[in-house]
Protein backbone atom coordinates (compact mmCIF):
# COMPACT_ATOMS: atom_id res chain seq x y z
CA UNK A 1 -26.10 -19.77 52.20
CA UNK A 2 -24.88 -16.22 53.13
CA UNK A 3 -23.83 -15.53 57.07
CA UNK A 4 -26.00 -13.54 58.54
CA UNK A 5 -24.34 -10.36 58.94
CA UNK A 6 -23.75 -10.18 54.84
CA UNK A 7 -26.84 -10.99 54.04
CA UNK A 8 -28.14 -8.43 56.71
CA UNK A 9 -25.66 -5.79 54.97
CA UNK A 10 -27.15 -6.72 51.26
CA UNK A 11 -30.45 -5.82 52.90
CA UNK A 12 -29.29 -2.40 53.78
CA UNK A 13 -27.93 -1.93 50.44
CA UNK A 14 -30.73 -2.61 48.66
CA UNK A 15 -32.84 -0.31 51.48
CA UNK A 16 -31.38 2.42 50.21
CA UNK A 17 -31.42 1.99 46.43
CA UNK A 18 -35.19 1.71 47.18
CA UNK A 19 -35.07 4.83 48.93
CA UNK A 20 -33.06 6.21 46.42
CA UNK A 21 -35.34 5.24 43.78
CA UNK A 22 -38.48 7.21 45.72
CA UNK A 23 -39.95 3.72 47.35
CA UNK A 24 -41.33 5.21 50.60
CA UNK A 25 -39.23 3.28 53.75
CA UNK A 26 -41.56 0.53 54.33
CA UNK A 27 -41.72 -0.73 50.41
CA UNK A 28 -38.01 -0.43 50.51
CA UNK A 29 -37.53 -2.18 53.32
CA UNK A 30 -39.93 -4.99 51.72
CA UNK A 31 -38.07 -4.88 48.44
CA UNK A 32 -34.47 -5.73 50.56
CA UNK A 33 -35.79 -8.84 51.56
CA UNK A 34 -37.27 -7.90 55.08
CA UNK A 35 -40.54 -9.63 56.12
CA UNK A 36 -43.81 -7.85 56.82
CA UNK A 37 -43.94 -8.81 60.53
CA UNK A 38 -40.66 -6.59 61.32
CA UNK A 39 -39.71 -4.02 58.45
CA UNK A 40 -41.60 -1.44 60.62
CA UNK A 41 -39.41 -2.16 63.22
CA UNK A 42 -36.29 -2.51 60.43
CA UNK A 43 -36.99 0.84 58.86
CA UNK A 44 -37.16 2.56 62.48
CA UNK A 45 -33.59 1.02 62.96
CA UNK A 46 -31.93 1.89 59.63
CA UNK A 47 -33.34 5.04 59.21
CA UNK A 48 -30.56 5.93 61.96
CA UNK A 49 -28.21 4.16 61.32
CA UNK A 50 -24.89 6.08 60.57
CA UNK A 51 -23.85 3.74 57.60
CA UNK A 52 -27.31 4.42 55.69
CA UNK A 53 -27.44 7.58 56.56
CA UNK A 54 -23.94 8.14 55.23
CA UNK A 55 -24.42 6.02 52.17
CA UNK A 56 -27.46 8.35 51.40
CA UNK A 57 -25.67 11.15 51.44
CA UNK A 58 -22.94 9.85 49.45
CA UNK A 59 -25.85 8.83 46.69
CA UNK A 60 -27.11 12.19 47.12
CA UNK A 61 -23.79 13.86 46.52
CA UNK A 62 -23.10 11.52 43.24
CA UNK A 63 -26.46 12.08 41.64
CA UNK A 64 -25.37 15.83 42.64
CA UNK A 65 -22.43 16.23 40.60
CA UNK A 66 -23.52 14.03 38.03
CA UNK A 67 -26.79 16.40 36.99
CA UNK A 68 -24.34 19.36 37.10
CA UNK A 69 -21.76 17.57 34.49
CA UNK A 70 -24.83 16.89 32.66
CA UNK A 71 -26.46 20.29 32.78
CA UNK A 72 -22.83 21.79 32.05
CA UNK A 73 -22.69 19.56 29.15
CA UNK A 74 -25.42 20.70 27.65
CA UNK A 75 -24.60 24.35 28.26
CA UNK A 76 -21.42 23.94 26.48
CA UNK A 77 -23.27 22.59 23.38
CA UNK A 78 -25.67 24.92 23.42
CA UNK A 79 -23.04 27.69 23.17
CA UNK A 80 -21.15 25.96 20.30
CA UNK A 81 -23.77 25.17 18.20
């Protein structure tokens, strides 16, 4: 059985791949693992919590850069073709 506090912080992680993936914050919240009674009260909580927040952003940043290699990829092959 996991301690608490790592299965709390495999909750969060899948939280944000939810949100990530366009799940409004109460399905992702459901999808981590929380239960119905208290994901409201969850989602409230995580939504401000520094380390989502920041591994959000970071998300947000890698998706970032990784569309603009793409799109210069395909500029580059468009030009040499």
């Amino acid at each position: 059985m996991l301690a608490p506090r790592l299965r709390t912080d495999l909750r969060r992680e899948k939280f944000v791949e939810g949100l990530l993936q366009g799940k409004n914050l109460t399905q992702a919240a459901r999808d981590a693992g929380c239960p119905k009674t208290s994901s409201s009260v969850l989602v409230h909580d995580w939504i401000k919590d520094p380390y989502i927040q920041a591994k959000i952003a970071r998300r947000q940043k890698e998706a970032e850069i990784e569309t603009n290699e793409i799109i210069g990829n395909l500029v580059h092959l468009s030009r040499h073709d």
